[in-house]
C-alpha atoms as a PDB file:
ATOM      1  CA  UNK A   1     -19.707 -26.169  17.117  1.00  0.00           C
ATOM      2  CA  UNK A   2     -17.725 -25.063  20.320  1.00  0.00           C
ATOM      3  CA  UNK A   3     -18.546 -21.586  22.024  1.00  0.00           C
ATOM      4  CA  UNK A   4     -14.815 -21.893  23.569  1.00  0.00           C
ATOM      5  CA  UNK A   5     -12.102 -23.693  23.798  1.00  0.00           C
ATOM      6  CA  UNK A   6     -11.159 -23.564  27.571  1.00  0.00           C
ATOM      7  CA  UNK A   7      -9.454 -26.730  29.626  1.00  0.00           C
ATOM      8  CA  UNK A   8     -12.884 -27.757  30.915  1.00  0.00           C
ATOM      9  CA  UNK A   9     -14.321 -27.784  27.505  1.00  0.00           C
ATOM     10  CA  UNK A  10     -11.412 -29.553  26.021  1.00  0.00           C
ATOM     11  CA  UNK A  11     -11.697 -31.617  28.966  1.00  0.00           C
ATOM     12  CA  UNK A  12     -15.312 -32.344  28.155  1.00  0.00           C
ATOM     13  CA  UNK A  13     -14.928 -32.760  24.426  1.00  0.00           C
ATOM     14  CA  UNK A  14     -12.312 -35.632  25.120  1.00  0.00           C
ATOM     15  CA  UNK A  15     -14.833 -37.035  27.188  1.00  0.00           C
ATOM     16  CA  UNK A  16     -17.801 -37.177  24.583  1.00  0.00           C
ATOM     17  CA  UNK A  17     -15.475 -38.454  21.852  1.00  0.00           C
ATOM     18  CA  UNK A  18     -13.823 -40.830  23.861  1.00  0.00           C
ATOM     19  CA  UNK A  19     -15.817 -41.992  26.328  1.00  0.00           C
ATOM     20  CA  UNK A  20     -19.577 -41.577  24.878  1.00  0.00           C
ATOM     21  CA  UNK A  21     -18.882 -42.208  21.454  1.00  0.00           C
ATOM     22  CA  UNK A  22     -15.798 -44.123  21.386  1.00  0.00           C
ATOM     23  CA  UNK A  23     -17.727 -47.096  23.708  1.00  0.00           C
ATOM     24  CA  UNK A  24     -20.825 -46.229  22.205  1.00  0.00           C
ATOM     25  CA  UNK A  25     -22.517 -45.216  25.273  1.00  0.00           C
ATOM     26  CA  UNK A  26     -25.101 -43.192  23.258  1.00  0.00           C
ATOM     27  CA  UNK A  27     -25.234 -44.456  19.574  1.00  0.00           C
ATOM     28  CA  UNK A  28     -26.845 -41.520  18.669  1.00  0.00           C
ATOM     29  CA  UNK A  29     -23.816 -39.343  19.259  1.00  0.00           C
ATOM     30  CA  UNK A  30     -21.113 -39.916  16.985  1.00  0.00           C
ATOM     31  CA  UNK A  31     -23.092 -38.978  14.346  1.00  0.00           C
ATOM     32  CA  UNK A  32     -23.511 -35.371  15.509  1.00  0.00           C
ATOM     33  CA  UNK A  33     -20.804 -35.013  16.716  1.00  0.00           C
ATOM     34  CA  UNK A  34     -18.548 -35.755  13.294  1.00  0.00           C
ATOM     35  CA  UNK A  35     -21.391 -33.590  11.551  1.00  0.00           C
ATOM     36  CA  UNK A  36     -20.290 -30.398  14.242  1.00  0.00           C
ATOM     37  CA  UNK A  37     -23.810 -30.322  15.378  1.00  0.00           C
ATOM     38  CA  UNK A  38     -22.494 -30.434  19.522  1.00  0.00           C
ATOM     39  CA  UNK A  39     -22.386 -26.793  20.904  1.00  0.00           C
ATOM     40  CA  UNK A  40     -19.812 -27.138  23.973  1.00  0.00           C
ATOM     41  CA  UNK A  41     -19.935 -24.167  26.483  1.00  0.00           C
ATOM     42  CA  UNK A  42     -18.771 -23.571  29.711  1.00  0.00           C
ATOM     43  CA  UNK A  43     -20.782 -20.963  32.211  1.00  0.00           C
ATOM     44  CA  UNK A  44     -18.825 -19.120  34.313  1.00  0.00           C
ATOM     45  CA  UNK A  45     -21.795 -18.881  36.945  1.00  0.00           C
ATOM     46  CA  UNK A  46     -20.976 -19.149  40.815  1.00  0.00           C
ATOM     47  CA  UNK A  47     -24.542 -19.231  41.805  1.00  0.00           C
ATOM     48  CA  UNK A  48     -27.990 -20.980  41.044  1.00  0.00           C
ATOM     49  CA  UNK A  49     -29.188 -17.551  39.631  1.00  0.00           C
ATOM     50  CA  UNK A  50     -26.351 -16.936  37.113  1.00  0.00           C
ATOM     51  CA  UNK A  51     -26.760 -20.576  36.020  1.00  0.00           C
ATOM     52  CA  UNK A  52     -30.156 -20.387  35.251  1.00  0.00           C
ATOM     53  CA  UNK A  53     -29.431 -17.496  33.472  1.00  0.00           C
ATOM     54  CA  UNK A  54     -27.777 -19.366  31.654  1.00  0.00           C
ATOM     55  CA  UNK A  55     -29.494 -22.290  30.790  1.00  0.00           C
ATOM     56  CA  UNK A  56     -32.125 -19.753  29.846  1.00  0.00           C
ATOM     57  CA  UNK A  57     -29.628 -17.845  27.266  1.00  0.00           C
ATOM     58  CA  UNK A  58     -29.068 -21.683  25.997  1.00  0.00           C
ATOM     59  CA  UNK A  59     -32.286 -23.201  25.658  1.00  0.00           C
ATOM     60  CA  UNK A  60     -33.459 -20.130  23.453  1.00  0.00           C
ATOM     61  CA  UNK A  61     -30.099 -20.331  21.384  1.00  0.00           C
ATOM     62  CA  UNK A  62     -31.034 -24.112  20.586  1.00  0.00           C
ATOM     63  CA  UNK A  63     -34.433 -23.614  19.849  1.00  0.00           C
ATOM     64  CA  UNK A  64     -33.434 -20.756  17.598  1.00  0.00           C
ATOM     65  CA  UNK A  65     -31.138 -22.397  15.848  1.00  0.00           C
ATOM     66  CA  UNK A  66     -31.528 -24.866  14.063  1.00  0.00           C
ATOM     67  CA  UNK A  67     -27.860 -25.448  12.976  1.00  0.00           C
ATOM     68  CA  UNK A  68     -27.213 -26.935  16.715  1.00  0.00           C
ATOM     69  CA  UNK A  69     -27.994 -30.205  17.362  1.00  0.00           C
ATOM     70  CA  UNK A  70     -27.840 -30.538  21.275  1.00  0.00           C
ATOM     71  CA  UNK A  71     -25.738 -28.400  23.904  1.00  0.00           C
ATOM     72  CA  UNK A  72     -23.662 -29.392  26.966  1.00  0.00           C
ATOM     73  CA  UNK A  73     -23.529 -26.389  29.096  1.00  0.00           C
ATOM     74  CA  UNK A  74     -20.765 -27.340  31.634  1.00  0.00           C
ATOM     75  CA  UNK A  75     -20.891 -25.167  34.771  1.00  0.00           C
ATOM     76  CA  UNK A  76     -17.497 -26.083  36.826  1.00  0.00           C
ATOM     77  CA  UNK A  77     -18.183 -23.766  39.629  1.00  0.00           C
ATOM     78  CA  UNK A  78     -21.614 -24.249  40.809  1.00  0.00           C
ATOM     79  CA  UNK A  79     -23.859 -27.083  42.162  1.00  0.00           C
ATOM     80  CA  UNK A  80     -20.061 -29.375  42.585  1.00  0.00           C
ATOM     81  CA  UNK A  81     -22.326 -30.996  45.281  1.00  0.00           C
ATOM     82  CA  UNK A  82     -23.868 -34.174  43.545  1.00  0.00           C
ATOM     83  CA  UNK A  83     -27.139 -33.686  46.020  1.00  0.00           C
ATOM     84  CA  UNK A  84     -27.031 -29.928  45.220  1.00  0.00           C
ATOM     85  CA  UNK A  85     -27.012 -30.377  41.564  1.00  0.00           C
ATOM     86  CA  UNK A  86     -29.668 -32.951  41.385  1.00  0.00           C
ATOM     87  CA  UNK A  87     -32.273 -30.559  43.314  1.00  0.00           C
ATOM     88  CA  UNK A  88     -31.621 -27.932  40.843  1.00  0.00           C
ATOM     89  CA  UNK A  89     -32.730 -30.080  38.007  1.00  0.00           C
ATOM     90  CA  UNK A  90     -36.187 -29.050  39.145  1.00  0.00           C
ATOM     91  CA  UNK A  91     -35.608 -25.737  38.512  1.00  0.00           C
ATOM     92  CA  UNK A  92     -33.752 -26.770  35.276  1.00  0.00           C
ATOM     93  CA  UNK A  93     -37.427 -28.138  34.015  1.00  0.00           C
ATOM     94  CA  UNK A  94     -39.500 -25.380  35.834  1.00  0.00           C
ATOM     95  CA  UNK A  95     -37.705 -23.041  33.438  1.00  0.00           C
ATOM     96  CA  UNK A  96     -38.424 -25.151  30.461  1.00  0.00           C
ATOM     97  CA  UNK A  97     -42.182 -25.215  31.253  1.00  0.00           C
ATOM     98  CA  UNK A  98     -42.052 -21.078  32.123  1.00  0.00           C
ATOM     99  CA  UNK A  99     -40.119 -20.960  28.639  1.00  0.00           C
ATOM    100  CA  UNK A 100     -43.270 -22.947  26.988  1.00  0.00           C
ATOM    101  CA  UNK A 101     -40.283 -24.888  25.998  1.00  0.00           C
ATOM    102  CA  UNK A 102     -42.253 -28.433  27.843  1.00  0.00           C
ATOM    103  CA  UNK A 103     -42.542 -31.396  25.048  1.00  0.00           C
ATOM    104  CA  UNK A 104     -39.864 -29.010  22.524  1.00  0.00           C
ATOM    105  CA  UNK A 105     -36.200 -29.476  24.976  1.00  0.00           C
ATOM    106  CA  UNK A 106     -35.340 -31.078  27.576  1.00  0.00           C
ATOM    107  CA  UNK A 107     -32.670 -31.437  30.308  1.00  0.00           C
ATOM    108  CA  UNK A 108     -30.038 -34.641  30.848  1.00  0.00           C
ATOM    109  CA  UNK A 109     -28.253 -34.557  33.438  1.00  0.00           C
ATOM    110  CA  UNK A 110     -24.523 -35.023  34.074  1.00  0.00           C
ATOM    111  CA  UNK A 111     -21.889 -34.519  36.927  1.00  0.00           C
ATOM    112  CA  UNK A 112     -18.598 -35.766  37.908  1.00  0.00           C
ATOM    113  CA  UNK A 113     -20.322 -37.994  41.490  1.00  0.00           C
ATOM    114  CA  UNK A 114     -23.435 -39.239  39.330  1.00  0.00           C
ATOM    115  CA  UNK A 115     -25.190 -42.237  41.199  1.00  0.00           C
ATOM    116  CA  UNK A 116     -28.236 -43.682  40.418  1.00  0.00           C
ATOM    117  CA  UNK A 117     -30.950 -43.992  43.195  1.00  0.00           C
ATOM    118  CA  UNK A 118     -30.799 -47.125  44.672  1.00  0.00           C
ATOM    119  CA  UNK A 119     -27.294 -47.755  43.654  1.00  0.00           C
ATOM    120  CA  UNK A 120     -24.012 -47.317  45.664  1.00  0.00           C
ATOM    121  CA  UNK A 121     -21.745 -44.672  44.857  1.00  0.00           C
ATOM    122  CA  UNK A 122     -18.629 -47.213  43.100  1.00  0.00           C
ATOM    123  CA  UNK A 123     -21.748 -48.981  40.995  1.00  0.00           C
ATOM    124  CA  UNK A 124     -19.928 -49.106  37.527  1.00  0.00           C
ATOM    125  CA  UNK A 125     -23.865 -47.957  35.893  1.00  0.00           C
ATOM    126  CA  UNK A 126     -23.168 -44.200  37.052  1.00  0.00           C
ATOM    127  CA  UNK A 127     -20.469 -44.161  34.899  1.00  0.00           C
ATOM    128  CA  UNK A 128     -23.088 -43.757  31.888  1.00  0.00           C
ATOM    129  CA  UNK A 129     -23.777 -40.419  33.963  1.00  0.00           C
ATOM    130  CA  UNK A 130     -20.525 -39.549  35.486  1.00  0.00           C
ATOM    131  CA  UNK A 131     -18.762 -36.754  33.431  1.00  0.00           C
ATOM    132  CA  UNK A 132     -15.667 -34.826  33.924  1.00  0.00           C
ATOM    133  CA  UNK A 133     -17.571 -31.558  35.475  1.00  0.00           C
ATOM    134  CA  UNK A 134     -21.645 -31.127  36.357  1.00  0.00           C
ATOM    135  CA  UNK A 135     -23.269 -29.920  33.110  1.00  0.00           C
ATOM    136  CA  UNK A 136     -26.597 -29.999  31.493  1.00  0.00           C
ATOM    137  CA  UNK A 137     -27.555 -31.820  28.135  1.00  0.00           C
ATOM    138  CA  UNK A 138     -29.954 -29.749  26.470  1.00  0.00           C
ATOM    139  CA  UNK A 139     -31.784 -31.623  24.238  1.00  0.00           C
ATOM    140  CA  UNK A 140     -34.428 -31.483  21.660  1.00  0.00           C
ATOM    141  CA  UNK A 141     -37.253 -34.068  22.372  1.00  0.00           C
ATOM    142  CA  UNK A 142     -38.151 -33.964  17.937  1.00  0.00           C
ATOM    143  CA  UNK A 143     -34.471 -35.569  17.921  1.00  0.00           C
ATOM    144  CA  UNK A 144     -35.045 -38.145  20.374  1.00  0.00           C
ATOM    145  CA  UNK A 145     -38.212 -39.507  19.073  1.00  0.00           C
ATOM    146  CA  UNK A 146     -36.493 -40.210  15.605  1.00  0.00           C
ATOM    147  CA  UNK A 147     -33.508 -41.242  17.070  1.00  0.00           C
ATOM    148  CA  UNK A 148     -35.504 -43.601  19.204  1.00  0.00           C
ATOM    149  CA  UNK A 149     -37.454 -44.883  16.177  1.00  0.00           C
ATOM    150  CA  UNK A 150     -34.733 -45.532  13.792  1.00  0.00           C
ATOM    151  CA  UNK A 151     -33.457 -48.094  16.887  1.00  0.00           C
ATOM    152  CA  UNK A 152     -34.457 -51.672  16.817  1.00  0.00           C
ATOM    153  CA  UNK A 153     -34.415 -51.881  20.585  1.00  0.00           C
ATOM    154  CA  UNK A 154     -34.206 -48.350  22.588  1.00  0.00           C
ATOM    155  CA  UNK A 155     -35.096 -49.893  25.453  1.00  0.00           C
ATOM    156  CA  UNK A 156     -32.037 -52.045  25.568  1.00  0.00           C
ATOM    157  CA  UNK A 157     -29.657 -49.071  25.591  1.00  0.00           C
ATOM    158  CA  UNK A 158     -29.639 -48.765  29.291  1.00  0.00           C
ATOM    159  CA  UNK A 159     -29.289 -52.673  30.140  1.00  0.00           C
ATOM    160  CA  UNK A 160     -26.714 -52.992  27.685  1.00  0.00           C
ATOM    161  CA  UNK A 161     -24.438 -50.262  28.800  1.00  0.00           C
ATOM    162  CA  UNK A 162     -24.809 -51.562  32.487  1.00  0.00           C
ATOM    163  CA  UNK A 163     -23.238 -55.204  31.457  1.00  0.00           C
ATOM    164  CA  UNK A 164     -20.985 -53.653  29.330  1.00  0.00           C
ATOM    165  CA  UNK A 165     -19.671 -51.082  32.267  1.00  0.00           C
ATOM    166  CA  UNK A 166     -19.973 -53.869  34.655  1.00  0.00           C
ATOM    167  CA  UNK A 167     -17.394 -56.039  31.800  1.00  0.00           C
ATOM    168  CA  UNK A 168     -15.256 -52.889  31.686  1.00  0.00           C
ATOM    169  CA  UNK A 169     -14.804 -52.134  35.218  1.00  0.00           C
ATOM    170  CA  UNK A 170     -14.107 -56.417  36.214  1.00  0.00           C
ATOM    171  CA  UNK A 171     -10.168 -57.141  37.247  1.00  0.00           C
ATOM    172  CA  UNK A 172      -8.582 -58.529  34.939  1.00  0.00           C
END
């Protein structure tokens, strides 16, 4: 399910299927993504406004319709600034709760100079967050409570992609 098929958005499909899913980063995402349930779309927005104009235009589209699983809205020209980005996601959920959209979606967030607080910038955990341009994961929280309860150990999703970056990213 791809709004367009630009050089960003091929750029961040490649990244899904072969970064996310193929070292099963998420294992939730494979799954919708075979079944075309993954609306890609790039914004075009050059400023905090148009973006959350945006978002807005995509969190009613997913909670509309039903056919779309989740949505990564990439917006390459706006908030490239890791620090920027990450003060917007405030406004990301203020819109949500204005939207009466609180406990239904939610945001995940994603951009190219991800770091965790508390960790240093080359820490081989942001990689879980690090993606190929800053976008937002719109999710729907009804999707994340199953997915969490058909998993015999959510919890360990986190820990285990941090040893398993950690492996990866070793000299060999």
């Amino acid at each position: 399910m791809t709004e367009e098929c630009s050089a960003v958005i091929k750029e961040v499909q490649n990244w899904v299927s072969d970064f996310v899913v193929g070292h099963n980063l998420c294992p939730f995402a494979g799954k919708e993504l075979r079944a075309g349930r993954v609306r890609f779309v790039e914004t075009h927005a050059r400023d905090i406004e148009a973006l959350l104009h945006s978002l807005s235009d995509e969190l009613a589209l997913l909670q509309a319709d039903s056919r779309i699983e989740t949505t990564l809205l990439v917006h390459p020209h706006v908030l490239k600034s890791f620090a920027a980005y990450n003060d917007f996601l405030d406004l990301a959920d203020e819109l949500i709760v204005s939207m009466e959209l609180d406990g239904v979606l939610q945001v995940a967030s994603f951009h190219p100079d991800y770091r965790f607080a508390g960790t240093v910038a080359s820490a081989p955990e942001n990689l879980t967050n690090r993606s190929p341009s800053p976008m937002l994961h719109l999710l729907r929280e009804k999707s994340i409570e199953v997915a969490a309860a058909s998993h015999p150990d959510i919890g360990a999703i986190p820990q285990r992609n941090i040893e398993y970056l950690n492996d990866l990213m070793k000299p060999r």
